[in-house]
N, C-alpha and C. Protein backbone atom coordinates (compact mmCIF):
# COMPACT_ATOMS: atom_id res chain seq x y z
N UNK A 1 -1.92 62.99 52.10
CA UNK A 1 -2.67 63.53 51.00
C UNK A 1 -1.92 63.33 49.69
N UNK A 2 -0.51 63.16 49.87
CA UNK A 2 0.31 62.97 48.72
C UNK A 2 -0.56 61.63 48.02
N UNK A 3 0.30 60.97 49.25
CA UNK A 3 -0.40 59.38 48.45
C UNK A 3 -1.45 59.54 48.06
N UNK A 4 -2.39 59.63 48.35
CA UNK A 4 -3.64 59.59 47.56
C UNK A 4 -3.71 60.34 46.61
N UNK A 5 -3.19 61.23 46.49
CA UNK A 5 -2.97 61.84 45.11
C UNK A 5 -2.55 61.45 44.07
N UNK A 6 -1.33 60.77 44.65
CA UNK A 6 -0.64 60.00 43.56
C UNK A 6 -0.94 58.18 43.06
N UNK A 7 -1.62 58.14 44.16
CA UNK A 7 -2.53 56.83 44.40
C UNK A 7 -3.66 57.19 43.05
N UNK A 8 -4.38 57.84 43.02
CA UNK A 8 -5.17 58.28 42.38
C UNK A 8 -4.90 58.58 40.70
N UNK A 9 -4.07 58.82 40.60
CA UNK A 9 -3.41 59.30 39.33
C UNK A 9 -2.78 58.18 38.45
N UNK A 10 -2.85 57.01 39.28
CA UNK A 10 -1.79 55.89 38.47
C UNK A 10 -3.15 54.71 38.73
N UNK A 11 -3.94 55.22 39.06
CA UNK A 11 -5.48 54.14 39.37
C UNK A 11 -6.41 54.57 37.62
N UNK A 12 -6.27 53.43 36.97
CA UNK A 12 -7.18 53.28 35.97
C UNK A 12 -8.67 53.51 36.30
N UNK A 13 -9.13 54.47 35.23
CA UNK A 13 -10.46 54.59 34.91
C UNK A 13 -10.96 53.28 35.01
N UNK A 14 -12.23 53.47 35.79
CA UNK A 14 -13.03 52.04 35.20
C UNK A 14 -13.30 51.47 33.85
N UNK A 15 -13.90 52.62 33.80
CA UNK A 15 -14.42 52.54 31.39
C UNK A 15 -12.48 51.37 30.95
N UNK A 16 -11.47 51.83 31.59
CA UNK A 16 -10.15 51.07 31.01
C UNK A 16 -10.19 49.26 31.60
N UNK A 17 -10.88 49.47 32.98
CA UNK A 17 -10.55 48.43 33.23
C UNK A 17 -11.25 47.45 32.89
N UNK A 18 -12.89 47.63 32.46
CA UNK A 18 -13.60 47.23 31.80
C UNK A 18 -13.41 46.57 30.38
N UNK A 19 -12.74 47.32 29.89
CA UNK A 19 -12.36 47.30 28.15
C UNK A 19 -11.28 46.36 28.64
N UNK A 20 -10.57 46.13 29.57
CA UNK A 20 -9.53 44.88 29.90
C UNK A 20 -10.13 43.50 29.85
N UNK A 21 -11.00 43.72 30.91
CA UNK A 21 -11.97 42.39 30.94
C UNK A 21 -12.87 42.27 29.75
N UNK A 22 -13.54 42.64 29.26
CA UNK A 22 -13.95 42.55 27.71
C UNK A 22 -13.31 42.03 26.78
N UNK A 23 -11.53 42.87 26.08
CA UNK A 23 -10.99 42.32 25.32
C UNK A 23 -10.34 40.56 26.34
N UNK A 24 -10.05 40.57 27.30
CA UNK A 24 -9.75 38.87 27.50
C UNK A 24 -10.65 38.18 27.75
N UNK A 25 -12.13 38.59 27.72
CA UNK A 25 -13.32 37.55 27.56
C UNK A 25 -13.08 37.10 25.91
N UNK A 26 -13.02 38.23 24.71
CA UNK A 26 -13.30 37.97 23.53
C UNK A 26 -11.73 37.45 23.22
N UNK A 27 -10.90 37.42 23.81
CA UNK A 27 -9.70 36.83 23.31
C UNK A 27 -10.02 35.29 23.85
N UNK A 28 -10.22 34.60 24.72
CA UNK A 28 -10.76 33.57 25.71
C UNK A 28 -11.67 32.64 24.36
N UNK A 29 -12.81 33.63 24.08
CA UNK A 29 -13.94 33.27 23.06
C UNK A 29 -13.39 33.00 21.45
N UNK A 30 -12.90 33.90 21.43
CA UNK A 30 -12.08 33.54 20.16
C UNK A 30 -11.11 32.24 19.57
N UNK A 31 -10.59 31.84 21.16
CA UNK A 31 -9.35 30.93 21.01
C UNK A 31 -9.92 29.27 21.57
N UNK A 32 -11.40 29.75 22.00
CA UNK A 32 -12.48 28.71 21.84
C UNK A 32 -12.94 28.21 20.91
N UNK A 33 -12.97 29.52 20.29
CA UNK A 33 -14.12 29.27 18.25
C UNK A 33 -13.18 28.36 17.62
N UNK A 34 -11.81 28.90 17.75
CA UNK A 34 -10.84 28.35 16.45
C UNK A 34 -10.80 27.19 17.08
N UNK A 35 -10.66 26.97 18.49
CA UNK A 35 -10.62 25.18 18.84
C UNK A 35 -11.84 24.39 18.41
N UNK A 36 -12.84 24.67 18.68
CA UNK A 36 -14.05 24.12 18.22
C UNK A 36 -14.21 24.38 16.42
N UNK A 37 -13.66 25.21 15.76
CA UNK A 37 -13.72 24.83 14.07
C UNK A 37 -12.75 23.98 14.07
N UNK A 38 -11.75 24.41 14.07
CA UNK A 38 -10.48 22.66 14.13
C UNK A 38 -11.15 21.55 14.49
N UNK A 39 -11.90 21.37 15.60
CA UNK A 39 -12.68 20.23 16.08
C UNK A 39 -13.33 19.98 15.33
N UNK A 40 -14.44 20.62 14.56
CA UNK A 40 -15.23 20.82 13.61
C UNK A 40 -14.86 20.17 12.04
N UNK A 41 -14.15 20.50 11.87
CA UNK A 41 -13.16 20.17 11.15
C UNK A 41 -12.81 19.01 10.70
N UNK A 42 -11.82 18.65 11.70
CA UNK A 42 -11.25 17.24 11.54
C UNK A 42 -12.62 15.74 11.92
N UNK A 43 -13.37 16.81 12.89
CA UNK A 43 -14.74 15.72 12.47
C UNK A 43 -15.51 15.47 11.24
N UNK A 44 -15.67 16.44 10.44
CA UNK A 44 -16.49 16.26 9.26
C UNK A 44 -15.56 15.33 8.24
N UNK A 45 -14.20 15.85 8.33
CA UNK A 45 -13.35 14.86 7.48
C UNK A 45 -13.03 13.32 7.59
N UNK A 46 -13.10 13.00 9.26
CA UNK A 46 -13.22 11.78 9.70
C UNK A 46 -14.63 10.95 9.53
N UNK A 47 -15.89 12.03 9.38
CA UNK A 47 -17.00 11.25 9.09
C UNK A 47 -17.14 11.23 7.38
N UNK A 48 -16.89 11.66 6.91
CA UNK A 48 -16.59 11.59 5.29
C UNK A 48 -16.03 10.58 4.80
N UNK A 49 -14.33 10.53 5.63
CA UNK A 49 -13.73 9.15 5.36
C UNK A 49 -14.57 8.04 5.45
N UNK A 50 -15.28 7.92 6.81
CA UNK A 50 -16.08 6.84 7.38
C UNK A 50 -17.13 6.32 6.47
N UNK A 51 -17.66 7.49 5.90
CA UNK A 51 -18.57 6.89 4.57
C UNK A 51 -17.95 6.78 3.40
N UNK A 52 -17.12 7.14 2.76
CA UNK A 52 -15.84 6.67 1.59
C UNK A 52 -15.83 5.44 1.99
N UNK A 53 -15.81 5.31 3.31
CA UNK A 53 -15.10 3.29 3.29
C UNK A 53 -16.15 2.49 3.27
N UNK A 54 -17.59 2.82 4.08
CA UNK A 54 -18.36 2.51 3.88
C UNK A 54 -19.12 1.92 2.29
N UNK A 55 -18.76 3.18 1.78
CA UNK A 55 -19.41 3.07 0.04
C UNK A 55 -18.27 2.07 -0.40
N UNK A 56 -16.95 2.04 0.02
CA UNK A 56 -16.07 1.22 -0.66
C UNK A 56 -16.16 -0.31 -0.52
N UNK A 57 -16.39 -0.45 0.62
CA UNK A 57 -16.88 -1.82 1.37
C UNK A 57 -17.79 -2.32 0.42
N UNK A 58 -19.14 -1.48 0.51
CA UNK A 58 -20.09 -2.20 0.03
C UNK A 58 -20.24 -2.74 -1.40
N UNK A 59 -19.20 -1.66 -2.27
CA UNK A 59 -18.94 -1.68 -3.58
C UNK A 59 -17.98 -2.74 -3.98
N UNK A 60 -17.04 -3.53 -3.30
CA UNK A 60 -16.02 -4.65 -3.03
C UNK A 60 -16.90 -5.76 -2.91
N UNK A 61 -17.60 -5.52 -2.17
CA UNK A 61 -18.75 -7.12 -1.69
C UNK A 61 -19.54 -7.06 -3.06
N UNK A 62 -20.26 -5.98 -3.06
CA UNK A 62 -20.99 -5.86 -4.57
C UNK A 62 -20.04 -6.84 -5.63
N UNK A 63 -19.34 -6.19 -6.11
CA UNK A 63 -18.30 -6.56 -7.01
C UNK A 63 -17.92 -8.29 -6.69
N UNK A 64 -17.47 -8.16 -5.40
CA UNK A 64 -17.34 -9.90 -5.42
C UNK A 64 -18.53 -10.99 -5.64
N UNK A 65 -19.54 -10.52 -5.26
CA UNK A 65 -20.76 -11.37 -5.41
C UNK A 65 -20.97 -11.56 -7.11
N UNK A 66 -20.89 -10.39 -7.54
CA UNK A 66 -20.71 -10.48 -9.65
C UNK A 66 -19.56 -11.17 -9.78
N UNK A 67 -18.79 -10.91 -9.55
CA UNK A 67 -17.52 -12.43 -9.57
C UNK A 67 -17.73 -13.14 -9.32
N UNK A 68 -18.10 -14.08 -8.83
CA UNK A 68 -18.85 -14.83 -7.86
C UNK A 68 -19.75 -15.66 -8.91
N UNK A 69 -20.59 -14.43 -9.54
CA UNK A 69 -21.84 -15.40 -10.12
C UNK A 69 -21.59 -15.39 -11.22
N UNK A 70 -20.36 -14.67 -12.33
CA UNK A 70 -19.91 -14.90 -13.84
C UNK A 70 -19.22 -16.23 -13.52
N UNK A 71 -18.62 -16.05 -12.54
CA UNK A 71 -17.74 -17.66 -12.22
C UNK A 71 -18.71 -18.82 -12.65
N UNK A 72 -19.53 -18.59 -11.66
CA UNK A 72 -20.39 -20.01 -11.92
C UNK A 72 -20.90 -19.71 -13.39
N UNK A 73 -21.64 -19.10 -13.63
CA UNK A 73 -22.08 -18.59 -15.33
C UNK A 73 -20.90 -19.43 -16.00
N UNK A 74 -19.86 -18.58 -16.22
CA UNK A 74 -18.38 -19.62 -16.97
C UNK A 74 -18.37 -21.43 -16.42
N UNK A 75 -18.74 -21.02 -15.52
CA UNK A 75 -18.30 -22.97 -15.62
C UNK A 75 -19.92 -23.96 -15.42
N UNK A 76 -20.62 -23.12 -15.62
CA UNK A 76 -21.99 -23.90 -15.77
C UNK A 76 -21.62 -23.74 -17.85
N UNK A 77 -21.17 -22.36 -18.48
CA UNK A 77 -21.35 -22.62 -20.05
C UNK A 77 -19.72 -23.79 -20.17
N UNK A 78 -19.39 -23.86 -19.55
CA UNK A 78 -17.88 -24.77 -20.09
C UNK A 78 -17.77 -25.87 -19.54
N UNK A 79 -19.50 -26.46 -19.38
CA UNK A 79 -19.08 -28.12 -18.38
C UNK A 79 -19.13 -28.89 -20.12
N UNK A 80 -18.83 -29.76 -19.51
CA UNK A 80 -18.90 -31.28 -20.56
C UNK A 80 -19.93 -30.80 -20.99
N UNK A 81 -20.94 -31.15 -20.10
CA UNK A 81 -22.31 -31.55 -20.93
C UNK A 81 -22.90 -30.97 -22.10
N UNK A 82 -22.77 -29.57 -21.56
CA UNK A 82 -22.76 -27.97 -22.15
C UNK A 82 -21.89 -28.06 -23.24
N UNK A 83 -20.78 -28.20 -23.69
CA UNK A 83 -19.75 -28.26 -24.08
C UNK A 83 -20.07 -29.38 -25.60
N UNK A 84 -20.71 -30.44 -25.12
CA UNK A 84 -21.10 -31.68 -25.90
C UNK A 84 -21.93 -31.05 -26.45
N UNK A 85 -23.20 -30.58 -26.20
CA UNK A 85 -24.28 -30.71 -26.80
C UNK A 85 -23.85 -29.62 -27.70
N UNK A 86 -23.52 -28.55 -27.40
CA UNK A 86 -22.92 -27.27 -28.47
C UNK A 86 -21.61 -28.06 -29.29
N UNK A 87 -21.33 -28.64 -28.96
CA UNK A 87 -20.44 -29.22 -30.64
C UNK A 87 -21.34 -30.26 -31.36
N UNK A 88 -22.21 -30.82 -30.85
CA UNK A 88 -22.96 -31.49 -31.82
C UNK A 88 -24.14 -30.75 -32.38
N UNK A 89 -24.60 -29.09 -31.75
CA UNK A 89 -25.10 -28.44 -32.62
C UNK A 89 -24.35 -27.98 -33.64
N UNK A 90 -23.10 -27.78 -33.55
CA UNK A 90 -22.14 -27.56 -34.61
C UNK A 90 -22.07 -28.25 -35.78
N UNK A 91 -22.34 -29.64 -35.38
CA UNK A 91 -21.90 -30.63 -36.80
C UNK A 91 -20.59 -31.48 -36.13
N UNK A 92 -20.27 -31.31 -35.04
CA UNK A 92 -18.98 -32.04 -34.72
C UNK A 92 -19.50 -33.71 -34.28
N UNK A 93 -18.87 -34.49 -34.19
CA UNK A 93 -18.95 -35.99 -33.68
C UNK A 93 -18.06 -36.40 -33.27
N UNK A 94 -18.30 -37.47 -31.91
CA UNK A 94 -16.96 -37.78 -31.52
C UNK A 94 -16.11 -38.61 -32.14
N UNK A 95 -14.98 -39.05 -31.92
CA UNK A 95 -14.07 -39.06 -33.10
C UNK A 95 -13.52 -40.67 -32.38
N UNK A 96 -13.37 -41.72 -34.11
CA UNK A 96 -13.78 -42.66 -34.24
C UNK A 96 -12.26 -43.32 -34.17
N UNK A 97 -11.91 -43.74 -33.96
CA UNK A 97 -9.94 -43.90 -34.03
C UNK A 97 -9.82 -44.77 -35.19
N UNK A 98 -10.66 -45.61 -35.64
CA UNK A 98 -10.49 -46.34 -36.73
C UNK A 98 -10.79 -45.13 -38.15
N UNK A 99 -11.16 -44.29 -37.78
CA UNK A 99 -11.45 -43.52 -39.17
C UNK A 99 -10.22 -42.20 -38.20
N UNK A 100 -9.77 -42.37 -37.66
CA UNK A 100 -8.75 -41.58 -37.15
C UNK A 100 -7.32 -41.40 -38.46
N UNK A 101 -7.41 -40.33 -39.23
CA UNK A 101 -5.74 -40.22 -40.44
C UNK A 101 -4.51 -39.57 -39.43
N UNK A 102 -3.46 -39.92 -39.82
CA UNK A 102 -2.31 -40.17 -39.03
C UNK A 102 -1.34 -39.64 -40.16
N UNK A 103 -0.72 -38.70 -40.09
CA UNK A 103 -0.33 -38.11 -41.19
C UNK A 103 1.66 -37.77 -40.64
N UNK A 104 2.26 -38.55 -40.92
CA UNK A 104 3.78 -38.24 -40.78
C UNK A 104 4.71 -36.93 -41.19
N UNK A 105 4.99 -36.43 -40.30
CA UNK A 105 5.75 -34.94 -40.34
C UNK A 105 7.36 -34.86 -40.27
N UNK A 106 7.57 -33.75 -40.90
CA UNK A 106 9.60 -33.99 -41.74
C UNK A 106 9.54 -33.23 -40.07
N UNK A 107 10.77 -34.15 -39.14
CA UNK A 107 11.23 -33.42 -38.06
C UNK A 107 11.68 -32.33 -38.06
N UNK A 108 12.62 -31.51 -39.48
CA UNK A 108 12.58 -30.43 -39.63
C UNK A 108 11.76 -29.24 -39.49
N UNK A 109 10.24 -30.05 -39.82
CA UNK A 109 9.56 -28.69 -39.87
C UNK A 109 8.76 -28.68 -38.32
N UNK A 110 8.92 -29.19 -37.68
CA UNK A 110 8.46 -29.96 -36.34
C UNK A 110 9.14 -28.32 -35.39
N UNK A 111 8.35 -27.34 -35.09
CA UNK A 111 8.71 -26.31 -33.88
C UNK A 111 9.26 -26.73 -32.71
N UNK A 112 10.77 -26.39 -32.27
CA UNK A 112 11.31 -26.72 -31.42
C UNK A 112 10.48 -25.95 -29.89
N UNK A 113 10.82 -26.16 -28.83
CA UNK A 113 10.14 -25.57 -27.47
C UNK A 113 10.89 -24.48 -27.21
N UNK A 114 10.65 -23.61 -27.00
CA UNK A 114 11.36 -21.88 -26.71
C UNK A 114 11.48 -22.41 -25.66
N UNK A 115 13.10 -21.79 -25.06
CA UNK A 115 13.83 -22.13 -24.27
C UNK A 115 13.50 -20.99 -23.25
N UNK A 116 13.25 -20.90 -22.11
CA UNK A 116 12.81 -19.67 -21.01
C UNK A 116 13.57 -19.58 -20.43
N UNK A 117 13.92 -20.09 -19.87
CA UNK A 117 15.40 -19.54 -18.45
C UNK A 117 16.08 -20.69 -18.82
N UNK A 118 17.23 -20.41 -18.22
CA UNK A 118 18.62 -20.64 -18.99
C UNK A 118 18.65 -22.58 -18.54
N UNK A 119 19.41 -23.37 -18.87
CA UNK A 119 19.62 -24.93 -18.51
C UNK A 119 19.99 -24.64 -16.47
N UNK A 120 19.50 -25.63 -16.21
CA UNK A 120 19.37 -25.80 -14.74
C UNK A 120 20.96 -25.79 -14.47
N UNK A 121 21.93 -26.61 -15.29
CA UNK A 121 23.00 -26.64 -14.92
C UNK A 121 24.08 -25.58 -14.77
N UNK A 122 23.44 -24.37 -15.08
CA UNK A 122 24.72 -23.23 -14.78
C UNK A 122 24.39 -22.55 -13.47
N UNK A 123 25.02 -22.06 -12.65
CA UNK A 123 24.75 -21.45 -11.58
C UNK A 123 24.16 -20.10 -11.95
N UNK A 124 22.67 -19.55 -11.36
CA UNK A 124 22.69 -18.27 -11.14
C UNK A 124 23.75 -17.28 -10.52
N UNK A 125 23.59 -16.06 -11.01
CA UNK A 125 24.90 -15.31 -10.43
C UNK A 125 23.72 -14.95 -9.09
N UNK A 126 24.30 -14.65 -7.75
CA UNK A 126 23.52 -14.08 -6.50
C UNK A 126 23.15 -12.87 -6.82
N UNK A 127 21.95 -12.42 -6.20
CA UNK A 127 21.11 -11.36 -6.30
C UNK A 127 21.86 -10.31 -5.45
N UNK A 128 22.45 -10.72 -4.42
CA UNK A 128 23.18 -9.91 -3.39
C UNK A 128 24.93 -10.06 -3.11
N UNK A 129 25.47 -9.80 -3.74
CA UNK A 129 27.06 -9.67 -3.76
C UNK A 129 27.39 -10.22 -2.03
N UNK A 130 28.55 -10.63 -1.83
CA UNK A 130 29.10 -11.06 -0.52
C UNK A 130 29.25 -9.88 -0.02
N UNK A 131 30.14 -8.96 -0.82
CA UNK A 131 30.61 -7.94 -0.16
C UNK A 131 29.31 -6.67 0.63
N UNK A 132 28.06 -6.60 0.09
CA UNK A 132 27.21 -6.13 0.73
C UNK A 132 26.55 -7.12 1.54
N UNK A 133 27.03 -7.96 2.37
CA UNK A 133 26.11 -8.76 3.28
C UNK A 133 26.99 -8.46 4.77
N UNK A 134 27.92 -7.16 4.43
CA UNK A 134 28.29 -6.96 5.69
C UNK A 134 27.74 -5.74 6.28
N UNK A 135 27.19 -5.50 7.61
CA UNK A 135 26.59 -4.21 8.38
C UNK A 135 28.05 -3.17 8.38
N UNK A 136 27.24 -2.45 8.57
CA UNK A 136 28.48 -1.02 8.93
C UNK A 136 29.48 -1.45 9.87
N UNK A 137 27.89 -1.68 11.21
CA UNK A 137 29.00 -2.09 12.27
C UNK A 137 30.18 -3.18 12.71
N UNK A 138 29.85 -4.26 12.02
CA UNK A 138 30.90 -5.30 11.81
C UNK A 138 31.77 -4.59 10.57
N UNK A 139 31.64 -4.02 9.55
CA UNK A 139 32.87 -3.73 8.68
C UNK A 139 33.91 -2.30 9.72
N UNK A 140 32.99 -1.51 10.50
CA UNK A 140 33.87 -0.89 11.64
C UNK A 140 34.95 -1.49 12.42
N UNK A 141 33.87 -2.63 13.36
CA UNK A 141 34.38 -3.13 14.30
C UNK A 141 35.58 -3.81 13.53
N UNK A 142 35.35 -4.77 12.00
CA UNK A 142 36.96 -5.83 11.69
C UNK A 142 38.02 -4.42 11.56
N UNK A 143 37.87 -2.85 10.56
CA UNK A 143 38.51 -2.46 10.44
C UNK A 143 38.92 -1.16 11.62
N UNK A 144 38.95 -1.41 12.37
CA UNK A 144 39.30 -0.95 14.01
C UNK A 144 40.15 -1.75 14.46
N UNK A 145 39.65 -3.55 14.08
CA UNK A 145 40.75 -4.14 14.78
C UNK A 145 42.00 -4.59 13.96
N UNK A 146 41.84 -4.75 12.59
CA UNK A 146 42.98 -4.32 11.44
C UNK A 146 43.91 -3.12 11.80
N UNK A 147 43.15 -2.09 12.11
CA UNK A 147 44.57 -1.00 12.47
C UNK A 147 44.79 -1.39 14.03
N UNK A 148 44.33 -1.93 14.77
CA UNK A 148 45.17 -2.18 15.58
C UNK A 148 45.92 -3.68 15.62
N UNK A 149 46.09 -4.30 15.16
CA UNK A 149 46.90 -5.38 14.72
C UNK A 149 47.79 -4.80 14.20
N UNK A 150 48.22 -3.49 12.57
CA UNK A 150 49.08 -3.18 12.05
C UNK A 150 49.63 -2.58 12.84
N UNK A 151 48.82 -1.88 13.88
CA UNK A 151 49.70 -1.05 14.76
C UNK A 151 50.59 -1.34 15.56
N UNK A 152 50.04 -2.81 16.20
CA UNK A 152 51.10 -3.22 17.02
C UNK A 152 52.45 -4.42 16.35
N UNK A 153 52.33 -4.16 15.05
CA UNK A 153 52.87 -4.51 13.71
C UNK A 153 52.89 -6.26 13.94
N UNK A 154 51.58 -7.04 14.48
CA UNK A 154 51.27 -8.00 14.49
C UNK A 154 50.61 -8.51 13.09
N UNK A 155 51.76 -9.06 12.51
CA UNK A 155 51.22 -9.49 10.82
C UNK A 155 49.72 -10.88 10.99
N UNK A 156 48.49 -10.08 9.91
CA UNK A 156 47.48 -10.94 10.34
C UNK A 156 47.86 -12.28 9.49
């Protein structure tokens, strides 16, 4: 009769054990929701991207096809032919070599050519020093074997 007494006394109410199973259904449900908004989530942002690239794509092709057709525009207005007939709406004519003037200039005043990079004949200095074209591990490994050469007072 003990035991059951004391059996009895350390035995949860139902109404408790209930409210057990309840709160780990809604803890269960809960830790579902937040997985499925995260899911939620990172889907709407991945289909967003998907149309960003979409609109970007199409706006690139767009764009190249107008490149595309000013190109030809520019070199349909800059052919010869094109080119001829608009200087002779101008007043221009082609040019006659016998009525061609030839007019002699003081070499002084004659613009020398701007010089851009330096005469071919001097050496560039290297972009990369010798001394940084060595790895760690080879400047380790020679000076590992430097102290042991001094060590065994073997002059290199």
């Amino acid at each position: 009769m003990m035991d059951q007494t004391l059996l009895q006394a350390y035995r949860e109410s139902p109404w408790r054990t209930q409210l057990k199973w309840i709160g780990a259904g809604l803890a269960v449900l809960a830790v579902v929701a937040l997985i499925a908004g995260i899911y939620l989530t990172v889907s709407a942002q991945a289909t967003e991207v998907g149309y960003q690239i979409t609109y970007l794509e199409k706006t690139r092709e767009a764009q190249t096809l107008e490149i595309a057709s000013l190109r030809a525009e520019l070199a349909s207005l800059t052919s010869a032919s094109v080119m001829a007939q608009r200087a002779r709406e101008l007043g221009f004519q082609p040019a006659d070599m016998s009525q061609a003037l030839y007019i002699a200039v003081d070499p002084s005043l004659v613009r020398r050519e701007a010089q851009l990079a330096p005469p071919a004949s001097t050496k560039p200095e290297p972009l990369i020093k010798p001394a940084y074209k060595q790895s760690l591990w080879d400047w380790m490994v020679e000076e590992v074997l430097q102290w042991r050469i001094k060590g065994r007072g073997i002059k290199p």
